[in-house]
Every structure is written in structure tokens, then in C-alpha cells.
PDB file of N, CA and C in Angstrom:
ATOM      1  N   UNK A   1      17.384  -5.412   6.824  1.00  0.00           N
ATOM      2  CA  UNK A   1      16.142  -6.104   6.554  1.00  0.00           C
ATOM      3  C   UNK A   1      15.004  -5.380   7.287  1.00  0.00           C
ATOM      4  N   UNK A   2      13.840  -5.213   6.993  1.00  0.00           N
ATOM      5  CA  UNK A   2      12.545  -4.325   7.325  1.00  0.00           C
ATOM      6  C   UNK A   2      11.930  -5.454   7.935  1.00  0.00           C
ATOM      7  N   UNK A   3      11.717  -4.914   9.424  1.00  0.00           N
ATOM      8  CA  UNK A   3      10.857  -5.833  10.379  1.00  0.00           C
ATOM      9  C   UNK A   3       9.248  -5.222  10.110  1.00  0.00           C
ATOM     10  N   UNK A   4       8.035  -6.155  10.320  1.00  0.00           N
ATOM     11  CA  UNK A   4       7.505  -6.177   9.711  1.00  0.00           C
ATOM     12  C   UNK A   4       6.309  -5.983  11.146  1.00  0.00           C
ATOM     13  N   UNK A   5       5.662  -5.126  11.271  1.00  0.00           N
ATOM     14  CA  UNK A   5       5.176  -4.905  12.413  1.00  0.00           C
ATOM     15  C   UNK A   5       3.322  -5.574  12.298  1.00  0.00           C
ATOM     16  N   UNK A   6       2.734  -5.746  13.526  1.00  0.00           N
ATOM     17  CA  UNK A   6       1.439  -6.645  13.655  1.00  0.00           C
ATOM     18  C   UNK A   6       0.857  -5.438  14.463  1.00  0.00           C
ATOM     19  N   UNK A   7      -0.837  -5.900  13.657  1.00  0.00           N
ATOM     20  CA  UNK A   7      -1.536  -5.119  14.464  1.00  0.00           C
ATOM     21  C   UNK A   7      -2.876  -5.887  14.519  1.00  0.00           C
ATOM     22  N   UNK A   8      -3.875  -5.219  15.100  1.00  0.00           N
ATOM     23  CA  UNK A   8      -5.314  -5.756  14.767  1.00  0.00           C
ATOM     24  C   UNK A   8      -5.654  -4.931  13.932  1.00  0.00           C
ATOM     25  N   UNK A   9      -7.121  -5.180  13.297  1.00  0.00           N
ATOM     26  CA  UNK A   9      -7.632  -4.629  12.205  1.00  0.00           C
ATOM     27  C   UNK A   9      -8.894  -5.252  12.249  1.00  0.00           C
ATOM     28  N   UNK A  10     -10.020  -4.433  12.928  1.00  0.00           N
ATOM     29  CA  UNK A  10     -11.195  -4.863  12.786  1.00  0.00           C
ATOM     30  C   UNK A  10     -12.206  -4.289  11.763  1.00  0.00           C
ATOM     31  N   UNK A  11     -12.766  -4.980  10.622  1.00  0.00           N
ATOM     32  CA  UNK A  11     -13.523  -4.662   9.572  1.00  0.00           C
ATOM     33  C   UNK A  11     -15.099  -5.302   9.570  1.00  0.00           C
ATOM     34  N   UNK A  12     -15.881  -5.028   9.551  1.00  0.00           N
ATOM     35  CA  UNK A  12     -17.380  -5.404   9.484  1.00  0.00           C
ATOM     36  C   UNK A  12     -17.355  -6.529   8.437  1.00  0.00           C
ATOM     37  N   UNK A  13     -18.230  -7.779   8.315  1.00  0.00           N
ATOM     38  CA  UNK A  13     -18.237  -8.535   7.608  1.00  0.00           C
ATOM     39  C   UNK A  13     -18.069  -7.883   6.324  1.00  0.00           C
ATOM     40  N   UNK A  14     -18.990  -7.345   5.758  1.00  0.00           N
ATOM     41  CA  UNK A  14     -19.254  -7.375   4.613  1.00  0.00           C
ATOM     42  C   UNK A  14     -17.991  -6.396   4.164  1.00  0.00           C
ATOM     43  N   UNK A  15     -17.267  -5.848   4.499  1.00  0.00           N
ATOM     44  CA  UNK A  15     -16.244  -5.200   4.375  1.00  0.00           C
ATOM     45  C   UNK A  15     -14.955  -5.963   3.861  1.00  0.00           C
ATOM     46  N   UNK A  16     -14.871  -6.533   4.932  1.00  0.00           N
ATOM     47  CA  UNK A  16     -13.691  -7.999   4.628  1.00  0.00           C
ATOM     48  C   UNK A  16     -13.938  -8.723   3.406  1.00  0.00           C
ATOM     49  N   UNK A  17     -15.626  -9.621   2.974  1.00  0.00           N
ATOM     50  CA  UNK A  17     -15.303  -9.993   1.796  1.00  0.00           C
ATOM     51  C   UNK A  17     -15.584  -9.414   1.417  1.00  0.00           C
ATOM     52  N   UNK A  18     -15.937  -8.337   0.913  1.00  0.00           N
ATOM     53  CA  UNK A  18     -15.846  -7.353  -0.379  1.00  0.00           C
ATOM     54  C   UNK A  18     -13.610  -6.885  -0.301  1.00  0.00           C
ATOM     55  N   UNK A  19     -13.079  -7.113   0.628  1.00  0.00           N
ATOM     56  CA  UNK A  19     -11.590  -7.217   0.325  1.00  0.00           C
ATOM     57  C   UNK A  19     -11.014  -8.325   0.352  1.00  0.00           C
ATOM     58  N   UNK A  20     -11.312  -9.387   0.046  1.00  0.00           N
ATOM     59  CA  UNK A  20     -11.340 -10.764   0.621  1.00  0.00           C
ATOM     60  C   UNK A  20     -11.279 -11.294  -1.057  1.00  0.00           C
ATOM     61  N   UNK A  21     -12.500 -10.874  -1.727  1.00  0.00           N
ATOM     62  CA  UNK A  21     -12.564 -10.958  -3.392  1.00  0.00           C
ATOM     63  C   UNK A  21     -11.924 -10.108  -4.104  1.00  0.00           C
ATOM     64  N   UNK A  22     -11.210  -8.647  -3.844  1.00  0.00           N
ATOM     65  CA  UNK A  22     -10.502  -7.991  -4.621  1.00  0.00           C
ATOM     66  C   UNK A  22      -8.872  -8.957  -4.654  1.00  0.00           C
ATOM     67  N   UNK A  23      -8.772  -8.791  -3.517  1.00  0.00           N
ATOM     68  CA  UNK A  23      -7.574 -10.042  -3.008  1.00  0.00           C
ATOM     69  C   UNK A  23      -7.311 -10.920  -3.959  1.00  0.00           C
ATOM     70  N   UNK A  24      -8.742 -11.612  -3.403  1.00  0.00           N
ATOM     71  CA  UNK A  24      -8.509 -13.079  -4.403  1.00  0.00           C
ATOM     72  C   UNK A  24      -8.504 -12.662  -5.885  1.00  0.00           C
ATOM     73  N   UNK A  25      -9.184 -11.720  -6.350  1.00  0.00           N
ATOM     74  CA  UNK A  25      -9.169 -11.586  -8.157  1.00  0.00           C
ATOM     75  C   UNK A  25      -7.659 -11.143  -8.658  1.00  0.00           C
ATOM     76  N   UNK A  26      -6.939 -10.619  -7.744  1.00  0.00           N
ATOM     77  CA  UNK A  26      -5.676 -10.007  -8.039  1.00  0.00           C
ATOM     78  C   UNK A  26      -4.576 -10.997  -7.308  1.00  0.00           C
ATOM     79  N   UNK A  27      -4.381 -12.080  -7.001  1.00  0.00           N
ATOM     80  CA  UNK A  27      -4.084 -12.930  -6.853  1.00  0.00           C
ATOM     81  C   UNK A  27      -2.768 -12.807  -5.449  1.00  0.00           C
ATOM     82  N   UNK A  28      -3.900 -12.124  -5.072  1.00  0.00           N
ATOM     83  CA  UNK A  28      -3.106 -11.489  -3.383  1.00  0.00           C
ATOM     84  C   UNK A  28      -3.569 -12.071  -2.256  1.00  0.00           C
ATOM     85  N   UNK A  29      -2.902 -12.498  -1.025  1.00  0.00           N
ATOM     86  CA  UNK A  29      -3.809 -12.795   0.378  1.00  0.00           C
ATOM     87  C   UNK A  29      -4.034 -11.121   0.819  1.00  0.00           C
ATOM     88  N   UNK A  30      -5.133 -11.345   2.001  1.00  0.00           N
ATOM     89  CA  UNK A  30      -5.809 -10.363   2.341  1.00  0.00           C
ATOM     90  C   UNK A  30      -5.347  -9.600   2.895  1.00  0.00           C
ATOM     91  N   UNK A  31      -4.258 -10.113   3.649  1.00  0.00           N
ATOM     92  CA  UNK A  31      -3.317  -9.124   4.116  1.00  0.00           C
ATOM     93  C   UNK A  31      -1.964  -8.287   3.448  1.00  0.00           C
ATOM     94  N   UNK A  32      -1.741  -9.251   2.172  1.00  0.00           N
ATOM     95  CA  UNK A  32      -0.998  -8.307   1.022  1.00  0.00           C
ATOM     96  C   UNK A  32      -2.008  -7.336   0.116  1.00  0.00           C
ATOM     97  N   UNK A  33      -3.285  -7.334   0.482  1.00  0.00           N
ATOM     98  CA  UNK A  33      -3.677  -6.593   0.027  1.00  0.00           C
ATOM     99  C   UNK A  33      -3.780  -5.031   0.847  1.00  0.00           C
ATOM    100  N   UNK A  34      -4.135  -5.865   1.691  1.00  0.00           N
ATOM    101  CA  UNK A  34      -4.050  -4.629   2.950  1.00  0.00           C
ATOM    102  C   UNK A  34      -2.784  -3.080   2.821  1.00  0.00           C
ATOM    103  N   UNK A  35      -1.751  -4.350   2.457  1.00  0.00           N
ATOM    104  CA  UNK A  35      -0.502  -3.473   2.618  1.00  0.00           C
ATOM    105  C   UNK A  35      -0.469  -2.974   1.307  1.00  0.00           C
ATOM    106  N   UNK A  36      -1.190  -3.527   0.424  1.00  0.00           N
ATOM    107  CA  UNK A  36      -0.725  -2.930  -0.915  1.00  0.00           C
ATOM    108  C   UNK A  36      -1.446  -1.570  -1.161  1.00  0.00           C
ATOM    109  N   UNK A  37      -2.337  -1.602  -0.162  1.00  0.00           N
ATOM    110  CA  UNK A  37      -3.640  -0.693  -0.466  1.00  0.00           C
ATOM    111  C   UNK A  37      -3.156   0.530   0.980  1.00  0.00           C
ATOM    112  N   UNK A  38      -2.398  -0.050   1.600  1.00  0.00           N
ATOM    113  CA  UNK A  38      -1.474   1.344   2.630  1.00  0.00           C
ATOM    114  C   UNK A  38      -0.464   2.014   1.586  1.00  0.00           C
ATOM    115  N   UNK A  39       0.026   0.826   1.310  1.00  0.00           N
ATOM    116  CA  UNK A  39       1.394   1.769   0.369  1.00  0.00           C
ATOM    117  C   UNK A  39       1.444   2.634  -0.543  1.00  0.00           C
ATOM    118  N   UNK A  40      -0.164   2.238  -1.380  1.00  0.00           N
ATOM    119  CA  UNK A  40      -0.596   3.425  -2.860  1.00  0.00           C
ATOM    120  C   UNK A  40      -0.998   4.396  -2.018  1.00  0.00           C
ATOM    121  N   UNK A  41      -1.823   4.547  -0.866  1.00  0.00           N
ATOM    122  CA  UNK A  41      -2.435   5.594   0.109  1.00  0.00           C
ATOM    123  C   UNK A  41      -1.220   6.402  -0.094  1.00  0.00           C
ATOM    124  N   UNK A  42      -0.084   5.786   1.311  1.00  0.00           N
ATOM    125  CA  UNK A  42       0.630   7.023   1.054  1.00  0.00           C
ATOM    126  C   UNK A  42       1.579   7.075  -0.300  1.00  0.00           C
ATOM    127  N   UNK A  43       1.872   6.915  -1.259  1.00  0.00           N
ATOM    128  CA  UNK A  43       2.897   7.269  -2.252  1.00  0.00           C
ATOM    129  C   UNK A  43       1.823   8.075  -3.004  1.00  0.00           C
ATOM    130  N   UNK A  44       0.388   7.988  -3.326  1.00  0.00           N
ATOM    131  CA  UNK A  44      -0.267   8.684  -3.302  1.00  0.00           C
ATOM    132  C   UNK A  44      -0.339  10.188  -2.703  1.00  0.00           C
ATOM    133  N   UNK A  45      -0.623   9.994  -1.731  1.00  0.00           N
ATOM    134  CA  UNK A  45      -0.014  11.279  -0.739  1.00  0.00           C
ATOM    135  C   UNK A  45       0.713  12.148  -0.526  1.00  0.00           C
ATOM    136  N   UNK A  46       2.080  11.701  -1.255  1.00  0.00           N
ATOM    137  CA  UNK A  46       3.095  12.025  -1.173  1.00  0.00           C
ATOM    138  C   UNK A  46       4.363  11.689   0.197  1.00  0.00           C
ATOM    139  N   UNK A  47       3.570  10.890   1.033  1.00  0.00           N
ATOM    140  CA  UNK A  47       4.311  10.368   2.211  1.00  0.00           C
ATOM    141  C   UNK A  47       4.999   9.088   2.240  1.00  0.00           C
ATOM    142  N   UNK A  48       5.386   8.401   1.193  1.00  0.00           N
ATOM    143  CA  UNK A  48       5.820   7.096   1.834  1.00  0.00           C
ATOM    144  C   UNK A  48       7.821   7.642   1.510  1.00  0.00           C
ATOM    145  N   UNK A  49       8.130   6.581   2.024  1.00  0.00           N
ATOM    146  CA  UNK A  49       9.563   6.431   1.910  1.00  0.00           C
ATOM    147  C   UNK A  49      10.671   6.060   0.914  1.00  0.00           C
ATOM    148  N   UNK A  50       9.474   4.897   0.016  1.00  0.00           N
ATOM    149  CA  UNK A  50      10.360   4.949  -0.788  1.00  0.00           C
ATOM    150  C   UNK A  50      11.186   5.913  -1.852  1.00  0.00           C
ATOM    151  N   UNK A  51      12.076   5.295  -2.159  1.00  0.00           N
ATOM    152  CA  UNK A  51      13.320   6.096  -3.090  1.00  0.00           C
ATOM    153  C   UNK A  51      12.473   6.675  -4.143  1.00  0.00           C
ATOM    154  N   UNK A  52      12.604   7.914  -4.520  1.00  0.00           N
ATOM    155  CA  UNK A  52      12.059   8.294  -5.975  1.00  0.00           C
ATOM    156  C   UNK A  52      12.702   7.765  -6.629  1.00  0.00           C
ATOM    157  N   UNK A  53      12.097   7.662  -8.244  1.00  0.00           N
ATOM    158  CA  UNK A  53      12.891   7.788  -9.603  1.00  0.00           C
ATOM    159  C   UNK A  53      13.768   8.526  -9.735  1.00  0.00           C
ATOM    160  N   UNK A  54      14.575   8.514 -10.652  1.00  0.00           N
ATOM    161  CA  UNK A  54      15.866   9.653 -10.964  1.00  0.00           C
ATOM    162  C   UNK A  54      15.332  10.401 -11.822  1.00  0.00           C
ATOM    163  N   UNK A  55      14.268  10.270 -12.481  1.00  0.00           N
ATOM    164  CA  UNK A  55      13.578  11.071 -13.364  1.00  0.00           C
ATOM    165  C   UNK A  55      12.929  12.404 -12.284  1.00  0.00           C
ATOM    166  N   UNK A  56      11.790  11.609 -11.214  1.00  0.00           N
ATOM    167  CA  UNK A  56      11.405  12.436 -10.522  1.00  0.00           C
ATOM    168  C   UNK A  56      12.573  13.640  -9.704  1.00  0.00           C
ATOM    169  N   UNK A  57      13.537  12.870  -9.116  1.00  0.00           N
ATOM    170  CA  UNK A  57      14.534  13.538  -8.800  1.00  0.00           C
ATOM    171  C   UNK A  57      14.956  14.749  -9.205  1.00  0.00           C
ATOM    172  N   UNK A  58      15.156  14.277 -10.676  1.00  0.00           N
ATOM    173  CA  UNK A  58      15.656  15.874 -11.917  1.00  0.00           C
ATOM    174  C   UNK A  58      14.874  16.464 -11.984  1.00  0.00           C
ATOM    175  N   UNK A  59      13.324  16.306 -11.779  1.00  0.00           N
ATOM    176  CA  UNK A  59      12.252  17.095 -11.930  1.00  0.00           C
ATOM    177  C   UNK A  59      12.277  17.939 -10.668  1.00  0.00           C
ATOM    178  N   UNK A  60      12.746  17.652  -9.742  1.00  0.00           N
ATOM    179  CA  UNK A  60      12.529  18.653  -8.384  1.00  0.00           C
ATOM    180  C   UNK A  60      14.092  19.636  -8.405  1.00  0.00           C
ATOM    181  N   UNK A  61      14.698  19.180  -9.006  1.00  0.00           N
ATOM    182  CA  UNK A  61      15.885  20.144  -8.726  1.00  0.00           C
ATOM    183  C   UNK A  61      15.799  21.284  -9.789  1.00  0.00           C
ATOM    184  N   UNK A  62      14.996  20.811 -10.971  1.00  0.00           N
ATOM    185  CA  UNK A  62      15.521  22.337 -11.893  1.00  0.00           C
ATOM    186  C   UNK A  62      14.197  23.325 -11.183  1.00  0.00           C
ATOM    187  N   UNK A  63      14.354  24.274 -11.506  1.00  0.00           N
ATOM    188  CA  UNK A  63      13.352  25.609 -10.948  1.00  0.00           C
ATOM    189  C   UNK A  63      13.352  26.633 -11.588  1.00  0.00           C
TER     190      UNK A  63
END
């Protein structure tokens, strides 16, 4: 099971609700948004952890 780590996170008002209403339109709390918006960062990136596809997979092995 994935322990789930705490931090602070200080954002300027107008920052928060302007993520506060993306949240709410997508029917997320602010802090699942938070994380949702770390996790595209890195898989974006190419850094997160999760498992590839098996598609992607086959795509890295032929050369």
C-alpha cells in the first residue's frame, strides 16, 4: 500500500481560487487536484513511476 506523504504548500490568494474552481469544475478537491496536476507534470516529463503500457514497452525494445 503507498503511504501518502504531507507537506505545506503556500499559494497567493488568487492562485488558490483560480485552483480551487478548476477543482471544483472537474469535480476534484483541491488537493486531488494538486496531485493530479504533479502526476501529468512528471509522466509528462518522462519521470514518474508508473508501469508503462505494453504497447509503449514494444515500442522501446525494437531498434
Amino acid at each position: 500500500m503507498n503511504t501518502k506523504k504531507t507537506f505545506v504548500l503556500r499559494l497567493d490568494e488568487d492562485t488558490f481560487k483560480a485552483l480551487e474552481k478548476w477543482a471544483s469544475d472537474e469535480f476534484r478537491s483541491v488537493n486531488g487536484q494538486v496531485e493530479w496536476l504533479i502526476n501529468r507534470g512528471l509522466e509528462n516529463a518522462g519521470r514518474s513511476k508508473k508501469k508503462k503500457s505494453k504497447k509503449e514497452d514494444e515500442g522501446e525494445t525494437q531498434s
